[in-house]
Protein backbone atom coordinates (compact mmCIF):
# COMPACT_ATOMS: atom_id res chain seq x y z
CA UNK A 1 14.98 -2.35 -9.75
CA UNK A 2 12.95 0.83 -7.78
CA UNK A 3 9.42 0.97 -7.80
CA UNK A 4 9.69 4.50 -10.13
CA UNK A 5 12.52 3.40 -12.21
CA UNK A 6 13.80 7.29 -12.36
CA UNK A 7 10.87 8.16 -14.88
CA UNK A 8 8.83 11.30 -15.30
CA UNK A 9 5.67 10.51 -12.83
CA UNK A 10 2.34 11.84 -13.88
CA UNK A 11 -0.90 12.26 -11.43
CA UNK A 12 -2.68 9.35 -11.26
CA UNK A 13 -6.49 9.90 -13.29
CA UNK A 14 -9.42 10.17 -10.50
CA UNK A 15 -10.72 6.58 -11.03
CA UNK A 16 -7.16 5.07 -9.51
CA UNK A 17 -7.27 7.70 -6.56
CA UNK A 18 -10.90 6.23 -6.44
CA UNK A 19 -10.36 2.76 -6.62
CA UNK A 20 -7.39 3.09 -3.53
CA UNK A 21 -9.82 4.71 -1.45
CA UNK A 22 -12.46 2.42 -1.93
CA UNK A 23 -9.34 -0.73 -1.46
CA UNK A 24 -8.13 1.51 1.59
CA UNK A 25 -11.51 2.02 3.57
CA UNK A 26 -12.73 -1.59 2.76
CA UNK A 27 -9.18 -3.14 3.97
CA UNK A 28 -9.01 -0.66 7.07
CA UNK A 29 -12.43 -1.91 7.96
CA UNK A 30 -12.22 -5.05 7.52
CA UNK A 31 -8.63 -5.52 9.50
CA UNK A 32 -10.77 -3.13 12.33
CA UNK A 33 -13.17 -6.00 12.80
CA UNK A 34 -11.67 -8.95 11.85
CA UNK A 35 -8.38 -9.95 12.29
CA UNK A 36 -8.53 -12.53 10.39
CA UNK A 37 -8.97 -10.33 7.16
CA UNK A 38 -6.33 -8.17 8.82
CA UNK A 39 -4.30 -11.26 8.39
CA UNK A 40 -5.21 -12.53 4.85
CA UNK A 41 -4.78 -8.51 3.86
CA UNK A 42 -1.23 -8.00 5.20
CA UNK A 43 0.05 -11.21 3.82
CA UNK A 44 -2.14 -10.16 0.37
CA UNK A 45 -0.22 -6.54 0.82
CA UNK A 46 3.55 -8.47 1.40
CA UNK A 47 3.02 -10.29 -1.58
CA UNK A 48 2.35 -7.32 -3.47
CA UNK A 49 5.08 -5.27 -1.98
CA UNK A 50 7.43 -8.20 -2.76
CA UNK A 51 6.33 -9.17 -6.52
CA UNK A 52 7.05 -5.37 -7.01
CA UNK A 53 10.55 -5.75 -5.87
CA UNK A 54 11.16 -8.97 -8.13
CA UNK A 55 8.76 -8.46 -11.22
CA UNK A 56 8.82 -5.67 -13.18
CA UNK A 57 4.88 -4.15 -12.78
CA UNK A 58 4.29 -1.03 -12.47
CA UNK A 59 2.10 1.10 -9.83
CA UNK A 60 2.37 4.61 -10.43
CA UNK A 61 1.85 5.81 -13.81
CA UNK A 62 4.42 7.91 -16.05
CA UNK A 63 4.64 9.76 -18.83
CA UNK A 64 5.46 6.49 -20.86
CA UNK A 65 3.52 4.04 -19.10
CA UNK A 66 -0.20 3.75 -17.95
CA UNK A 67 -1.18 1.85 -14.69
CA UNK A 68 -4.36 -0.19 -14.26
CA UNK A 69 -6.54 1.53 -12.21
CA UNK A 70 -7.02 -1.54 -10.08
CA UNK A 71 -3.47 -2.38 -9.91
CA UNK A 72 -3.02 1.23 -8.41
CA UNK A 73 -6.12 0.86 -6.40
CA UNK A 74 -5.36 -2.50 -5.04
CA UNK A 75 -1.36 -1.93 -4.28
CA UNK A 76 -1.42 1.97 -2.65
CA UNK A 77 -5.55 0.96 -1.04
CA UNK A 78 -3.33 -1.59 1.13
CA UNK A 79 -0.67 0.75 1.72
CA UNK A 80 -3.24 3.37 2.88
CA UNK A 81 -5.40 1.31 4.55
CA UNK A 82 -3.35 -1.18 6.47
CA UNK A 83 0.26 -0.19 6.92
CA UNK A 84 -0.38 3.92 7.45
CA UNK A 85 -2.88 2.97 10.34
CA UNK A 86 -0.28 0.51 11.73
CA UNK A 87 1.99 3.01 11.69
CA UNK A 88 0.26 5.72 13.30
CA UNK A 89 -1.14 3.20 15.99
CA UNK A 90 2.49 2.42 16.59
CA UNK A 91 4.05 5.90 16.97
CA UNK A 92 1.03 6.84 19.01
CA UNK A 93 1.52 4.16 21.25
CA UNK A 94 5.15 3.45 21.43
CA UNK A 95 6.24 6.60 19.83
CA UNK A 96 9.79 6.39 17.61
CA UNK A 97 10.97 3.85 19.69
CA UNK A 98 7.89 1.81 18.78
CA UNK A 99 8.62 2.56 14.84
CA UNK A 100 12.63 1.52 15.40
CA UNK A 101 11.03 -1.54 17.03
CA UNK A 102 9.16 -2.55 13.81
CA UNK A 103 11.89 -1.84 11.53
CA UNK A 104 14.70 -4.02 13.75
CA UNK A 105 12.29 -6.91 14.78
């Protein structure tokens, strides 16, 4: 099962790009100043990344199939606002060596 299951993708309607940057800023925020939301977010953002490898939901929408815009918001807001970060922090830090450190740890 892939996460675009080899369909025609269309551009997601301004109200999902909306609600991700509203899930991204309020999850990048609140991992900046609390960890412990940092915490509850990443495991929140595993779960999701995981139920989208063993159910079949959808989070990008296609010709044939609409998203939720809060599905979309919630699952690419997390992406955007907790794992990009990480992985810029990483690579500035640590550069590729610090990435190939994630990825075999």
């Amino acid at each position: 099962m892939s996460m675009f299951r080899n369909e025609k993708l269309v551009k997601p309607t301004n109200w999902q790009i909306t609600a991700a940057a509203v899930v991204g800023i309020a999850s990048y925020t609140g991992n900046y100043f609390s960890p412990a939301i940092g915490l509850v977010l990443a495991l929140f953002t595993m779960v999701l990344i995981g139920a989208q490898w063993w159910f079949d939901f959808r989070v990008w929408p296609t010709f044939k199939y609409k998203v939720h815009p809060l599905v979309f918001g919630l699952y690419w807001g997390l992406i955007v606002g907790l794992v990009i970060p990480m992985l810029i922090r990483v690579s500035l830090e640590d550069g590729l060596g610090g990435i190939w450190e994630l990825l075999v740890s």
